[in-house]
Protein backbone atom coordinates (compact mmCIF):
# COMPACT_ATOMS: atom_id res chain seq x y z
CA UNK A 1 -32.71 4.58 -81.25
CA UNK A 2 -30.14 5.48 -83.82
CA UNK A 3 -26.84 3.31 -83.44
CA UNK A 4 -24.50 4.91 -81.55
CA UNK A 5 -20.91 3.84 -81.95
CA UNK A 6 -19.21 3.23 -78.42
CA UNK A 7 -15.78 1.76 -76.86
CA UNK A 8 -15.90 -0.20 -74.21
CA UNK A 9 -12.01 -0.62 -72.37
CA UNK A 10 -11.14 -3.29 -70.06
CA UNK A 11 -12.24 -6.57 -71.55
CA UNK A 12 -12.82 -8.24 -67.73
CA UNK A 13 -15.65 -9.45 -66.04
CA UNK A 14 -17.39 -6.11 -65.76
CA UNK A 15 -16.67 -5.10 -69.02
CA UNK A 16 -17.24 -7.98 -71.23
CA UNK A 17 -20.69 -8.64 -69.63
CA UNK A 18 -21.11 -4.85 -70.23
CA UNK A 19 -20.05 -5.03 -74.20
CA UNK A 20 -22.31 -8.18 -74.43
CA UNK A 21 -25.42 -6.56 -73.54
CA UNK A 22 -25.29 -3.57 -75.26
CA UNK A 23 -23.92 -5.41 -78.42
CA UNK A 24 -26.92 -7.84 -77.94
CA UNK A 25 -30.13 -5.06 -77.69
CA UNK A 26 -29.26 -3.50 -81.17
CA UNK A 27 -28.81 -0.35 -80.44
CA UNK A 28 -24.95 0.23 -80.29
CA UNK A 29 -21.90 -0.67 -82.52
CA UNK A 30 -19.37 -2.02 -79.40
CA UNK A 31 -15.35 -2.22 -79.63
CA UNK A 32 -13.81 -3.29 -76.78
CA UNK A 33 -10.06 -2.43 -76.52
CA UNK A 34 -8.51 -4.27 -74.25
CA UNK A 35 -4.29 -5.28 -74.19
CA UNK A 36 -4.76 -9.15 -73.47
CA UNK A 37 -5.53 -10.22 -77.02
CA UNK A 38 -6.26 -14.15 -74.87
CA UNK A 39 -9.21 -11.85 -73.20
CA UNK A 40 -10.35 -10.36 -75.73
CA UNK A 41 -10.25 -13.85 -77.21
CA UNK A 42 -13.17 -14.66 -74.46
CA UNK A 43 -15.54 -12.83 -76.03
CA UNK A 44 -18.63 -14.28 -78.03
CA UNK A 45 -18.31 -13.57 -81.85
CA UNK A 46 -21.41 -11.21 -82.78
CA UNK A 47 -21.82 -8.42 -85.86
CA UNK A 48 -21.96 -5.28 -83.35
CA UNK A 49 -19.21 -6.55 -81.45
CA UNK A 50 -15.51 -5.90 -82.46
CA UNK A 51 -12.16 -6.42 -80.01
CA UNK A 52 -9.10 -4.08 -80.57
CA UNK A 53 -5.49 -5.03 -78.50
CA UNK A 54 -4.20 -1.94 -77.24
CA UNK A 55 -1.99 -0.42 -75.07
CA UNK A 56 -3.98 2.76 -74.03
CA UNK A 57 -1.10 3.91 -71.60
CA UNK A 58 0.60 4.84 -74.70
CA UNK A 59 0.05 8.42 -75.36
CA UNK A 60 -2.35 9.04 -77.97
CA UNK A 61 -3.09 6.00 -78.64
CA UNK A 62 -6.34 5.44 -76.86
CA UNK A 63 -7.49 9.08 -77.84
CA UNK A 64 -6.97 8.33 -81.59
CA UNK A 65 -8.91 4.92 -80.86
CA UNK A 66 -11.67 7.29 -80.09
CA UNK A 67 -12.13 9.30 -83.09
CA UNK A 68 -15.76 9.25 -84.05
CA UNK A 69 -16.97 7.62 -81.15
CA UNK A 70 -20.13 8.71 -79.11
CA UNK A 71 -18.74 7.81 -75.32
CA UNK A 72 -16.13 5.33 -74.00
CA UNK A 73 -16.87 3.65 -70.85
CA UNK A 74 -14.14 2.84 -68.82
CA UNK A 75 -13.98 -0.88 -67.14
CA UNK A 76 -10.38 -0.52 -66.23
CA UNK A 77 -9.23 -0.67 -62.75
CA UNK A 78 -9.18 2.62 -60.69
CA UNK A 79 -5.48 3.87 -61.29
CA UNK A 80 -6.32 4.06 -65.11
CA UNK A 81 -9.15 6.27 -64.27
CA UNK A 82 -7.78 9.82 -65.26
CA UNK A 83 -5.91 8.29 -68.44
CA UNK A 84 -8.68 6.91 -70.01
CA UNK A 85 -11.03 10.32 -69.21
CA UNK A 86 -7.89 12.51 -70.29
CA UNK A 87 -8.68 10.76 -73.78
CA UNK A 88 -11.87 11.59 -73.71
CA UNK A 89 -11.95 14.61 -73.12
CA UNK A 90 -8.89 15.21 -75.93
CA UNK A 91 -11.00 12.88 -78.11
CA UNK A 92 -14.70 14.97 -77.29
CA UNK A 93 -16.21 11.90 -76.39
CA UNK A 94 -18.92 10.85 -73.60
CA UNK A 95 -16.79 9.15 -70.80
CA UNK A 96 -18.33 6.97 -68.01
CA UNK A 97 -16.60 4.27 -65.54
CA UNK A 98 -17.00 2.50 -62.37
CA UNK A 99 -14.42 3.74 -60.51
CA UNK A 100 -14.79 3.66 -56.62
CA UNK A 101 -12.04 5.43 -55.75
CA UNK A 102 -12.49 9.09 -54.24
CA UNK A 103 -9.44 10.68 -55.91
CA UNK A 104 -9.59 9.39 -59.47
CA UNK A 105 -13.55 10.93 -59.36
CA UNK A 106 -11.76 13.89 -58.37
CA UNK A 107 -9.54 13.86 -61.41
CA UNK A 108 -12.22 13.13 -63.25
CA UNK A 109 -14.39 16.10 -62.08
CA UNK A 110 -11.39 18.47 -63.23
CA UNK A 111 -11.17 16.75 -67.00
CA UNK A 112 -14.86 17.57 -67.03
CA UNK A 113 -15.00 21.69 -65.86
CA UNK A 114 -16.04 23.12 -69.27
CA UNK A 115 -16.34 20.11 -71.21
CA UNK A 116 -18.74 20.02 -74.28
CA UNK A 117 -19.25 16.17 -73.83
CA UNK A 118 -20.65 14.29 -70.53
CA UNK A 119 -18.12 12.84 -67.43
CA UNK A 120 -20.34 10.42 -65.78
CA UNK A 121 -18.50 8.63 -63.25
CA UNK A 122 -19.33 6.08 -60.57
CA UNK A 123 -21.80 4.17 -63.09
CA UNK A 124 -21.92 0.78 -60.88
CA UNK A 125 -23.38 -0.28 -58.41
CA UNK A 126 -21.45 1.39 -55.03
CA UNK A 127 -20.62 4.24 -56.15
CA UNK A 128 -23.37 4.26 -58.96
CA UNK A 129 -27.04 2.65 -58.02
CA UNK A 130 -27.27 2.75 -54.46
CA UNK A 131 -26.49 6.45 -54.50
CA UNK A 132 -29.52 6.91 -56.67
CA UNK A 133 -31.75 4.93 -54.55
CA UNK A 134 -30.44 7.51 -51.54
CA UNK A 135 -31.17 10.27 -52.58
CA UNK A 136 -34.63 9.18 -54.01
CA UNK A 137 -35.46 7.98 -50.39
CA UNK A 138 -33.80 11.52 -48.98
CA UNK A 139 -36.35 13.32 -51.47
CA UNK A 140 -39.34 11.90 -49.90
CA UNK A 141 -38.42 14.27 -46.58
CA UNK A 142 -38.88 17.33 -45.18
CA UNK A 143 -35.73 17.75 -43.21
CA UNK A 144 -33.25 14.79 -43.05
CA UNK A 145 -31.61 13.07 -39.78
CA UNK A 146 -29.47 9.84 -41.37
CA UNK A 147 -29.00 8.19 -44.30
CA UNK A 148 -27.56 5.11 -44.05
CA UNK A 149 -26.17 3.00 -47.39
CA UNK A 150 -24.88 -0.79 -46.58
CA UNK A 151 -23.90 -2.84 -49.80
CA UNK A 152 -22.43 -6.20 -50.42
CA UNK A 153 -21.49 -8.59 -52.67
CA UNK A 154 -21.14 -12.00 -50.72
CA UNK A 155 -20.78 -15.68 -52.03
CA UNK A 156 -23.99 -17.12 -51.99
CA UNK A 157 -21.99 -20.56 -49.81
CA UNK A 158 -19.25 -19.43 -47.69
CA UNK A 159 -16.64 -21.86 -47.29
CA UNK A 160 -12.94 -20.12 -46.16
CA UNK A 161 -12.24 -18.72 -42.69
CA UNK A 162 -12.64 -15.18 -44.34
CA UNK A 163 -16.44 -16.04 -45.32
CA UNK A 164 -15.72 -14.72 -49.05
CA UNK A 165 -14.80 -15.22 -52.49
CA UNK A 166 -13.25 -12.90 -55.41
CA UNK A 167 -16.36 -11.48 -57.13
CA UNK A 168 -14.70 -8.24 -58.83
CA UNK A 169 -11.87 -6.42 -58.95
CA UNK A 170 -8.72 -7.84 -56.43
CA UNK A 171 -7.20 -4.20 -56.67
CA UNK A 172 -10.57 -2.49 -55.89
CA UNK A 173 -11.08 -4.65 -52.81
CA UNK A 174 -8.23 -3.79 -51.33
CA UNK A 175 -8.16 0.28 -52.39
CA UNK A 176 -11.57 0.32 -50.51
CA UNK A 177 -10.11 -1.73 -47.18
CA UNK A 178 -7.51 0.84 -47.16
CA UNK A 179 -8.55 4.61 -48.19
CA UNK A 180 -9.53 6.76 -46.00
CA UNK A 181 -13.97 6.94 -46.19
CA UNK A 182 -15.85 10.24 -46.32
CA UNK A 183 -19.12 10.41 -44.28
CA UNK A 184 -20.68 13.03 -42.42
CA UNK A 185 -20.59 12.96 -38.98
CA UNK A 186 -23.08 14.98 -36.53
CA UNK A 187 -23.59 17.26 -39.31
CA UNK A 188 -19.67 17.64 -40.02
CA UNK A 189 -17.85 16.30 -43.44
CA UNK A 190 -15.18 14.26 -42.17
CA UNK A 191 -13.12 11.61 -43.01
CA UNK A 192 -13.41 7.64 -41.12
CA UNK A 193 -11.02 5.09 -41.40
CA UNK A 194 -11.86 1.76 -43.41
CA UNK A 195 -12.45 -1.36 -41.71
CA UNK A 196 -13.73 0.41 -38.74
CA UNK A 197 -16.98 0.96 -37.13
CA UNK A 198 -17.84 -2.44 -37.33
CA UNK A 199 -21.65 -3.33 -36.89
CA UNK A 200 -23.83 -6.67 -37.27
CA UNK A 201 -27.71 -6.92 -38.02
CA UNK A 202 -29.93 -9.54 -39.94
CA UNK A 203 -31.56 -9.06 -43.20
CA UNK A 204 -34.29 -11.93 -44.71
CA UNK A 205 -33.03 -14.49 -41.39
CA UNK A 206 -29.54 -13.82 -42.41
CA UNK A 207 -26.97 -12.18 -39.73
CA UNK A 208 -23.78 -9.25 -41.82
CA UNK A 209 -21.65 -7.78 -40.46
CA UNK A 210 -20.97 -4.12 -42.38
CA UNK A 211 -18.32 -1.72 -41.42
CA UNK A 212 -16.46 1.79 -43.50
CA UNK A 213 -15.05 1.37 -46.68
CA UNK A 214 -14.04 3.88 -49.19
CA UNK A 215 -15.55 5.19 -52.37
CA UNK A 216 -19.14 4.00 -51.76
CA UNK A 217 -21.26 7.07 -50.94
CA UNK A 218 -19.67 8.30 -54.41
CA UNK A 219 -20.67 12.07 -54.53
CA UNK A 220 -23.80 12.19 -51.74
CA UNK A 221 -21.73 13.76 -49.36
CA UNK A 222 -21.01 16.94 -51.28
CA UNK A 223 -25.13 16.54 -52.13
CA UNK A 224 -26.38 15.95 -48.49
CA UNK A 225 -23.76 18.06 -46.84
CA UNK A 226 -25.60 20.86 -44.59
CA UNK A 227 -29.07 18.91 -44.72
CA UNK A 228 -27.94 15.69 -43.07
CA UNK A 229 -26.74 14.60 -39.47
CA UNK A 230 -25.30 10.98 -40.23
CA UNK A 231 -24.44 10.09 -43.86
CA UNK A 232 -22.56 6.58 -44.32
CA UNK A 233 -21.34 3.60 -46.24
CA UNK A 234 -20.52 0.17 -45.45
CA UNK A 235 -19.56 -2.51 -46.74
CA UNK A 236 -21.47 -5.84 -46.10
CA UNK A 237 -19.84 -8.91 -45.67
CA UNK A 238 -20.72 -12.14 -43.47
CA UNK A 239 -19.10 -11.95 -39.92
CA UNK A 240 -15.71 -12.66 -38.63
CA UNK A 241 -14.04 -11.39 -41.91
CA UNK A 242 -13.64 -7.57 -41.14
CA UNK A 243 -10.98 -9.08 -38.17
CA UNK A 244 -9.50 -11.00 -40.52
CA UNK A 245 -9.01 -8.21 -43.49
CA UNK A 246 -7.45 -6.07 -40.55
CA UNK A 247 -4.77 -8.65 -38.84
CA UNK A 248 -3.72 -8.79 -42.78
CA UNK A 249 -3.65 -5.23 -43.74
CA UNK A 250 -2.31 -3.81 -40.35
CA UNK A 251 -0.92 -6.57 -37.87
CA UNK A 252 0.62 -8.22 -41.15
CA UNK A 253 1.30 -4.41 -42.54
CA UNK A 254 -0.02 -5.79 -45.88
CA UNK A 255 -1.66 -2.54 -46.58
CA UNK A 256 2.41 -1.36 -47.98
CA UNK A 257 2.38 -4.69 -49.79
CA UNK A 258 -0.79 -4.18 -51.59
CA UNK A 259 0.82 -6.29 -54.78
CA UNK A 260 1.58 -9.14 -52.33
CA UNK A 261 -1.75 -9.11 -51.09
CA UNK A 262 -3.64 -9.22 -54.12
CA UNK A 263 -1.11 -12.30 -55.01
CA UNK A 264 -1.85 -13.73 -51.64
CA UNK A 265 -5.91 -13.72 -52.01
CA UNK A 266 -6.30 -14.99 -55.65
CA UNK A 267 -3.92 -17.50 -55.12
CA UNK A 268 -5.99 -18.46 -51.83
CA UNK A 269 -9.62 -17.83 -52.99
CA UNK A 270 -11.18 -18.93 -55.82
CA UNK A 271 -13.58 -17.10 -57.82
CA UNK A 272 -17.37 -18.06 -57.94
CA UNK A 273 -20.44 -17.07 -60.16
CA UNK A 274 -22.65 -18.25 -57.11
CA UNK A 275 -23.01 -14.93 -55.43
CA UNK A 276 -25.40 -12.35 -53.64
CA UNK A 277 -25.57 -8.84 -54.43
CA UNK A 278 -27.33 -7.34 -50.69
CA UNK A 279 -28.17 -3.76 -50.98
CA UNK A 280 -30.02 -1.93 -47.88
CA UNK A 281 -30.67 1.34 -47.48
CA UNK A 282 -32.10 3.60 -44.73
CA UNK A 283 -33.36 7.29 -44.48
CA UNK A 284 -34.75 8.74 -41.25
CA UNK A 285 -36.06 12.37 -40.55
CA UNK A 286 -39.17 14.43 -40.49
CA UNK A 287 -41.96 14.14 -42.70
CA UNK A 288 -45.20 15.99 -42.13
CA UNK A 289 -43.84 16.88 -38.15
CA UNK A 290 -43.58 13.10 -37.62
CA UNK A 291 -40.04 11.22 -37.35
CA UNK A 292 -40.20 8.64 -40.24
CA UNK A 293 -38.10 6.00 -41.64
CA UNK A 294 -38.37 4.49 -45.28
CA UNK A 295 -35.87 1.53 -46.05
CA UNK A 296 -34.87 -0.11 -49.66
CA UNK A 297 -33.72 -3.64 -49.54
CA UNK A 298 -33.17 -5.87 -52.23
CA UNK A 299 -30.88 -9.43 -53.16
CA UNK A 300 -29.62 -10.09 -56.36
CA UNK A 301 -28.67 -13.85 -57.49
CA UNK A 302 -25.83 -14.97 -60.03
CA UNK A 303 -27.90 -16.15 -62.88
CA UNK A 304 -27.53 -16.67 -66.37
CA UNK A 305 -27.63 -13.61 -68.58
CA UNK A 306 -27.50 -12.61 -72.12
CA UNK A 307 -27.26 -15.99 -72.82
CA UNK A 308 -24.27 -17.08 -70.33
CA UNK A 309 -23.61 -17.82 -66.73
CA UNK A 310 -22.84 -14.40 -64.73
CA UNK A 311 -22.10 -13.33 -61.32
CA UNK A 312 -24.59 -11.36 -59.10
CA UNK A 313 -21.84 -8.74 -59.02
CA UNK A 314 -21.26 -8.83 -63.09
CA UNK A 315 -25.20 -8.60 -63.62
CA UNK A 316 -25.88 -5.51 -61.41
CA UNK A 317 -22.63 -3.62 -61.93
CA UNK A 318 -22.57 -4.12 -65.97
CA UNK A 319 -26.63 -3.21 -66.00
CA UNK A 320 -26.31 -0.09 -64.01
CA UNK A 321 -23.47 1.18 -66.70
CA UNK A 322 -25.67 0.16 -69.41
CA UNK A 323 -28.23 1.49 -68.41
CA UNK A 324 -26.66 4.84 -66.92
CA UNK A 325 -25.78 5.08 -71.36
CA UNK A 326 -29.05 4.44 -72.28
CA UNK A 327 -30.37 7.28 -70.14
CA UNK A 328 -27.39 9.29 -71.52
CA UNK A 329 -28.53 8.70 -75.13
CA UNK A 330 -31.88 9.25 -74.12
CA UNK A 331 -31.58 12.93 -72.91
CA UNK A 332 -32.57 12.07 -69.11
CA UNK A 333 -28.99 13.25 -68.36
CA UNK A 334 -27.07 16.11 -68.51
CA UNK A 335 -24.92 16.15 -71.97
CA UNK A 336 -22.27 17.98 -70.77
CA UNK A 337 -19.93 18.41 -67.99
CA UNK A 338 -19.64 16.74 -64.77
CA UNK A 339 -22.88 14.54 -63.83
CA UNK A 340 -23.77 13.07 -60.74
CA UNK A 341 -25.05 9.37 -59.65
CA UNK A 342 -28.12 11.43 -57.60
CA UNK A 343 -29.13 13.42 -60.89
CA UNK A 344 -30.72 9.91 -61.63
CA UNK A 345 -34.77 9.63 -61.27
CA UNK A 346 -34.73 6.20 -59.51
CA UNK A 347 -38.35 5.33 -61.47
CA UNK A 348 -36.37 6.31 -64.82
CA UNK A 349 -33.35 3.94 -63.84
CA UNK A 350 -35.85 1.17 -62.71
CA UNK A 351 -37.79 1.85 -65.61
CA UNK A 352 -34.72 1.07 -68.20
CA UNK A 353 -34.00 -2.43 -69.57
CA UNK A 354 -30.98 -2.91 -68.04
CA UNK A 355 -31.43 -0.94 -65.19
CA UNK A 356 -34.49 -3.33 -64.27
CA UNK A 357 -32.72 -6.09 -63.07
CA UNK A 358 -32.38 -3.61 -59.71
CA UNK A 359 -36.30 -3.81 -59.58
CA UNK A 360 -37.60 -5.67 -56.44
CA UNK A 361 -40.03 -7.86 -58.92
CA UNK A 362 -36.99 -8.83 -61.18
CA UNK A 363 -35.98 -12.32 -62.06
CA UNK A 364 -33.13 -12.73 -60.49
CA UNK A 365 -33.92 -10.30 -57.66
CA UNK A 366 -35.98 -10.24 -55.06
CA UNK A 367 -36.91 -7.99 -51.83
CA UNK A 368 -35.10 -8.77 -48.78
């Protein structure tokens, strides 16, 4: 593979796990721009790795940063979404991110309409992997009844009354407990509030509780819409906290106060690399005039990676973007304009080296 010069912005947890591995398999020339210069600072000296401070609210700046660049993913939280893809598209670069938010894709989609260069958004791993995994499952059927997508990233010991620690973004927690979640109901597109429709089951002897969230499904209900009676996402967490997140964000009315709350819960809960990535899927419908169900479930385990200690939730969110390039680079994606999660083979994902860590016989994953 020739190598490709990339920027990588946001130099946090996601992103510097993200810039390590790609810097580390040869194949691509990595800056990360980032404004903290003490983050930056974080990262491991290495000849394919460079660190730029920046200030890429400044206009211009970031799009000049980009000159000559093959793609820029974005690792930035959600409301720097549509600056960072308005620079690429002024700088005609590749642009991917992780964003989870449902408006900021929506920005994105419009940056992309007649683009010569790729908009990939939703890279992660809800939106991002779990949609591909979906609609791979939804392929396998004649005619579709639900699809079902529950995702979580848990601490592996519980130990606060809210049964969780901060694993990834503080502002894209909250966003999700607090936008409104698309789904399709009874064959309608409609929108469901967060927090709500609150459900418990067990998985490998352990008892979730999963309820709506926003951003998850990604694009799959523009996909599934007309073919599908239930569509849904949820978020998996152990029980007792989905009360708890509500009596903060409405009783409390924390949900106005979103700055207060995010001071409130990383002041209160402390971070941990000892974490479980739970990902279950279902798809139901008709297959060969019988009513089937097929099912995808898989844990992931903080474990050490590229030569350091990482979070289940930095290892599968910082593969699936790696590898979501890789296939970009490769041709197995579109190269221009707007590009789906679900235009993904699952077997080519799987099949990738970072996208592997996903498979079922991984190290540091293993089928629920």
């Amino acid at each position: 593979m020739l190598m490709r010069p990339i920027t990588l912005v946001g130099g946090g947890k996601i992103g510097t796990t993200a810039a390590e591995l790609l810097a580390g398999c040869g194949d691509y020339q990595v800056t990360v721009i980032d404004r903290d210069a003490a983050g930056l600072a974080a990262l491991p000296e290495h000849p394919r790795l460079a660190r730029r401070v920046l200030d890429v609210t400044q206009p211009g700046a970031l799009s000049d940063a980009l000159s000559g660049q093959f793609a820029v993913l974005n690792a930035l939280p959600w409301h720097m979404t549509r600056t960072v893809a308005q620079a690429a598209r002024d700088a005609k670069v590749h642009y991917l991110d992780l964003t989870e938010d449902v408006a900021s894709t929506r920005a994105v989609r419009a940056l992309a309409a007649g683009s010569e260069r790729a908009f990939v958004p939703q890279c992660g791993l809800a939106p991002g992997f779990v949609s591909i995994v979906a609609h791979d499952l939804a392929r396998r059927f004649d005619t579709l009844d639900g699809v079902r997508l529950r995702v979580g990233a848990l601490p592996a010991y519980p130990s606060n009354a809210l049964n969780y620690n901060l694993t990834w973004s503080t502002d894209g927690v909250i966003n999700e407990y607090c936008e409104p979640c698309e789904a399709i109901v009874d064959g309608r597109r409609r929108e469901v509030p967060a927090l709500e429709e609150r459900e418990e089951f067990s998985l490998d002897g352990v008892r979730y509780e999963a309820f709506n969230t926003s951003g998850g499904l990604g694009t799959l209900c523009e996909t599934l819409e007309g073919r599908v009676r239930t569509l849904n996402y949820r978020t998996i967490r152990y029980p007792g906290h989905a009360a708890l997140m509500k009596a903060l964000l409405h009783d409390l009315r924390l949900k106005d106060r979103r700055e207060l709350l995010k001071d409130i819960l990383e002041h209160a809960l402390p971070a941990t690399l000892q974490d479980v990535v739970v990902v279950f899927v279902t798809v139901d419908g008709l297959r060969e005039g019988r009513f089937l169900q097929d099912s995808f479930a898989l844990k992931v385990y903080g474990a050490p990676l590229a030569g350091r200690a990482r979070s289940a939730i930095q290892i599968t969110t910082a593969s699936s973007l790696c590898a979501m390039l890789d296939l970009l680079v490769e041709g197995r994606l579109p190269q221009r304009g707007f590009v789906r999660q679900e235009d993904v083979a699952l077997a080519d994902f799987l099949a990738n080296r970072f996208g592997r860590v996903y498979a079922p016989e991984a190290p540091l994953a293993r089928a629920a």
